[in-house]
N, C-alpha and C. Protein backbone atom coordinates (compact mmCIF):
# COMPACT_ATOMS: atom_id res chain seq x y z
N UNK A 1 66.96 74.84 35.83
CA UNK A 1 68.23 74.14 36.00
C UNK A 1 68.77 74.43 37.39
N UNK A 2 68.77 73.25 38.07
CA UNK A 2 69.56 73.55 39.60
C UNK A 2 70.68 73.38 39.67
N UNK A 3 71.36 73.57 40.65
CA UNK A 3 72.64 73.20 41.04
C UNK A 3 72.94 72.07 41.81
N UNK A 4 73.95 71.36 41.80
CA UNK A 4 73.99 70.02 43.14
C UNK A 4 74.27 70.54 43.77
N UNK A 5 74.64 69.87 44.98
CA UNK A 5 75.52 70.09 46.39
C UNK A 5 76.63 70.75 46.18
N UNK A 6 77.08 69.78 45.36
CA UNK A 6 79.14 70.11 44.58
C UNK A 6 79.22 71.03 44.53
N UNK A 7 78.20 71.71 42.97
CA UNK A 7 78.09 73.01 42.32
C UNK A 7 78.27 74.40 43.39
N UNK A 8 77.25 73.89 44.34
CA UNK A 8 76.77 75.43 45.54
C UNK A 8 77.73 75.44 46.76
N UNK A 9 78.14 73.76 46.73
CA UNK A 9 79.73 74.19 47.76
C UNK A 9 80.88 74.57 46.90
N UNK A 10 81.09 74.32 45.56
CA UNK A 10 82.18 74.73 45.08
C UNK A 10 82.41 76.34 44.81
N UNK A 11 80.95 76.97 45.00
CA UNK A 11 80.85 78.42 44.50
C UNK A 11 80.92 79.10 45.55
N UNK A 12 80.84 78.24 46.80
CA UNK A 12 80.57 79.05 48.39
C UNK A 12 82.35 78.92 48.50
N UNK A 13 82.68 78.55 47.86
CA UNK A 13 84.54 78.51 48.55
C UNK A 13 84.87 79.56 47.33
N UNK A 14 84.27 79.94 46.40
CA UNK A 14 84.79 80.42 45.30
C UNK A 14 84.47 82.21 45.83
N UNK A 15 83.23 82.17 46.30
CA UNK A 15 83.16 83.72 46.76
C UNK A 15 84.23 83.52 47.66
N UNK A 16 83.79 82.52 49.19
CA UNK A 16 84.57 82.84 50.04
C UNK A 16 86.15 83.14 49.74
N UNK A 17 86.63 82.51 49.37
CA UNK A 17 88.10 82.61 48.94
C UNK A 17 88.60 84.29 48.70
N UNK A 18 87.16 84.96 47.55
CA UNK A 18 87.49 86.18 47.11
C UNK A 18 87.58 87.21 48.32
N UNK A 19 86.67 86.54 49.23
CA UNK A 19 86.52 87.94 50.13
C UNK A 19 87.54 87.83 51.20
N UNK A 20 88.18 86.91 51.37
CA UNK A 20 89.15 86.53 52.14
C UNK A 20 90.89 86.97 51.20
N UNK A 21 90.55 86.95 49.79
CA UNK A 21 91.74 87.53 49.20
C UNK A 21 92.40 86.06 49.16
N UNK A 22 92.07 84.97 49.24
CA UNK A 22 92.33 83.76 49.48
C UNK A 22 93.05 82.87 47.74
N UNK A 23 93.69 82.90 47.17
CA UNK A 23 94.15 82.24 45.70
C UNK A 23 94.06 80.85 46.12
N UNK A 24 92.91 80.19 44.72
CA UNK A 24 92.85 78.56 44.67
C UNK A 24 93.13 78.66 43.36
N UNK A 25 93.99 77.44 43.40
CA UNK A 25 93.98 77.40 42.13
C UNK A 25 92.88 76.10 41.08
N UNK A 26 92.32 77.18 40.13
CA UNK A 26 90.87 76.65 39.75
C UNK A 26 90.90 74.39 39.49
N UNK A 27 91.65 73.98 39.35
CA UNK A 27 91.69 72.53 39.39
C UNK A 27 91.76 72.39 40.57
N UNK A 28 91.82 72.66 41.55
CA UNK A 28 92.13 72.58 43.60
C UNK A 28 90.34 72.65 43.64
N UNK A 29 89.54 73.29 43.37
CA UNK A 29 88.15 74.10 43.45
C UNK A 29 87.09 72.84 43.76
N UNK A 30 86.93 72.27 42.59
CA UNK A 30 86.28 70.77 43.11
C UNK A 30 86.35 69.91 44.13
N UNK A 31 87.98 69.46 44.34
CA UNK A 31 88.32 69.14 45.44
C UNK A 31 88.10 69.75 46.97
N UNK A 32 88.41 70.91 46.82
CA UNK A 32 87.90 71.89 48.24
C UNK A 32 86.38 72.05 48.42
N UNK A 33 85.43 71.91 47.13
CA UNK A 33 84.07 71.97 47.15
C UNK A 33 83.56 70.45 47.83
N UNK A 34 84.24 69.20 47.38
CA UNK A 34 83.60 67.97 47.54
C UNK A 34 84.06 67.87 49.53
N UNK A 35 84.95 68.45 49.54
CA UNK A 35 85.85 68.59 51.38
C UNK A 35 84.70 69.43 52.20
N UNK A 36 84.73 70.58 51.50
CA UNK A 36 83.25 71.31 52.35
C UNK A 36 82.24 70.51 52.92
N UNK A 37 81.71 69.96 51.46
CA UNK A 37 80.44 69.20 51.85
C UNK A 37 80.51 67.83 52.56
N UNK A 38 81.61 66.97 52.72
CA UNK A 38 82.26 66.15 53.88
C UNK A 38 81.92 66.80 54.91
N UNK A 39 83.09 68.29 55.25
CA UNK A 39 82.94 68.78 56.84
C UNK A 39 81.08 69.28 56.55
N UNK A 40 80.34 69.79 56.10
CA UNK A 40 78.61 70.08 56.71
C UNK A 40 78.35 68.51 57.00
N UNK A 41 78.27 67.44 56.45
CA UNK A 41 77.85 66.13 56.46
C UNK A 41 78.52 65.90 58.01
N UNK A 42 79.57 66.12 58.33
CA UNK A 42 80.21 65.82 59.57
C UNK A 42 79.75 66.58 60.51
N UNK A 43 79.54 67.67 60.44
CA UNK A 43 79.04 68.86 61.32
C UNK A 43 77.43 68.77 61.63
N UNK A 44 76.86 68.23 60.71
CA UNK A 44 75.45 67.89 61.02
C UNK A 44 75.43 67.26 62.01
N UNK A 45 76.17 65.78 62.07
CA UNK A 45 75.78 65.06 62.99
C UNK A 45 75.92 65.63 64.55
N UNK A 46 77.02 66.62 64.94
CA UNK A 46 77.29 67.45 65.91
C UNK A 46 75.77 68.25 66.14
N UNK A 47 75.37 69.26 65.04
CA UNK A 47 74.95 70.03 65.24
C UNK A 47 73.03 69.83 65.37
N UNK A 48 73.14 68.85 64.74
CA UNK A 48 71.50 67.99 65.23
C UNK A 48 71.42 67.44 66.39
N UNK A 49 72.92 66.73 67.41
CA UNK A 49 72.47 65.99 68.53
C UNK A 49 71.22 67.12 69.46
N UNK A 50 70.53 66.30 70.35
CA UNK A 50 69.89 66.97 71.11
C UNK A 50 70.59 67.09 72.31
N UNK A 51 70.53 68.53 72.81
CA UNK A 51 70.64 68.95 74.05
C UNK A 51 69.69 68.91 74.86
N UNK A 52 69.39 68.78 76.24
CA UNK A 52 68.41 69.43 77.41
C UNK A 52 68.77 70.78 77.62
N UNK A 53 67.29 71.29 77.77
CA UNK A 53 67.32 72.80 78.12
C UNK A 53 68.13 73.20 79.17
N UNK A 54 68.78 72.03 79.75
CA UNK A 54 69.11 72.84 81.22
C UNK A 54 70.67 71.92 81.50
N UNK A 55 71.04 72.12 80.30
CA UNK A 55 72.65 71.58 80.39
C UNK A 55 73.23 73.28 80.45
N UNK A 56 74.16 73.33 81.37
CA UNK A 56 75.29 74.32 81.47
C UNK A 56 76.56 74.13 80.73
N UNK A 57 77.10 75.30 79.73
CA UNK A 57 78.37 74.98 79.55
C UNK A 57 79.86 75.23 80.51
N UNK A 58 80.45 74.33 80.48
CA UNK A 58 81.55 74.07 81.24
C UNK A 58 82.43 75.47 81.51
N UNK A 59 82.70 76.01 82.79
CA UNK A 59 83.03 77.28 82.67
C UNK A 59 85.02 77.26 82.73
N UNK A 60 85.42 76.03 82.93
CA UNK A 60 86.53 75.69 82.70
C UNK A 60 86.46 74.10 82.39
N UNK A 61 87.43 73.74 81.73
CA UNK A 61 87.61 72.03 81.12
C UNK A 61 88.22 71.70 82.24
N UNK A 62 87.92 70.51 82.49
CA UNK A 62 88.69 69.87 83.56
C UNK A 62 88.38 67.59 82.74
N UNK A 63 89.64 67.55 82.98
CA UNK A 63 89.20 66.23 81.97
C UNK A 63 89.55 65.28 82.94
């Protein structure tokens, strides 16, 4: 028996919360689990683009 997505993000906010001393209240839990897995789905797309080996990061912003 596996777990979904839901299940293993809803339990990753459920430790996290504890170790942070963090109170959800358990009907909030799903909702904050289904939000997690939104922000990784969002963060993927960031965190897959490709870089070149030989990009420098910006040592001050200038816009």
């Amino acid at each position: 028996m596996g777990t979904t997505p839901e299940q293993s993000q809803t339990e990753y906010v459920e430790q996290m919360a504890k170790l942070i001393d963090l109170p959800i209240k358990p009907e909030y839990l799903p909702g904050v689990g289904e939000n997690f897995e939104r922000i990784a789905a969002i963060a993927q797309i960031v965190t897959e683009f490709p870089l070149p080996d030989t990009i420098e990061a910006a040592p001050v912003f200038e816009p």
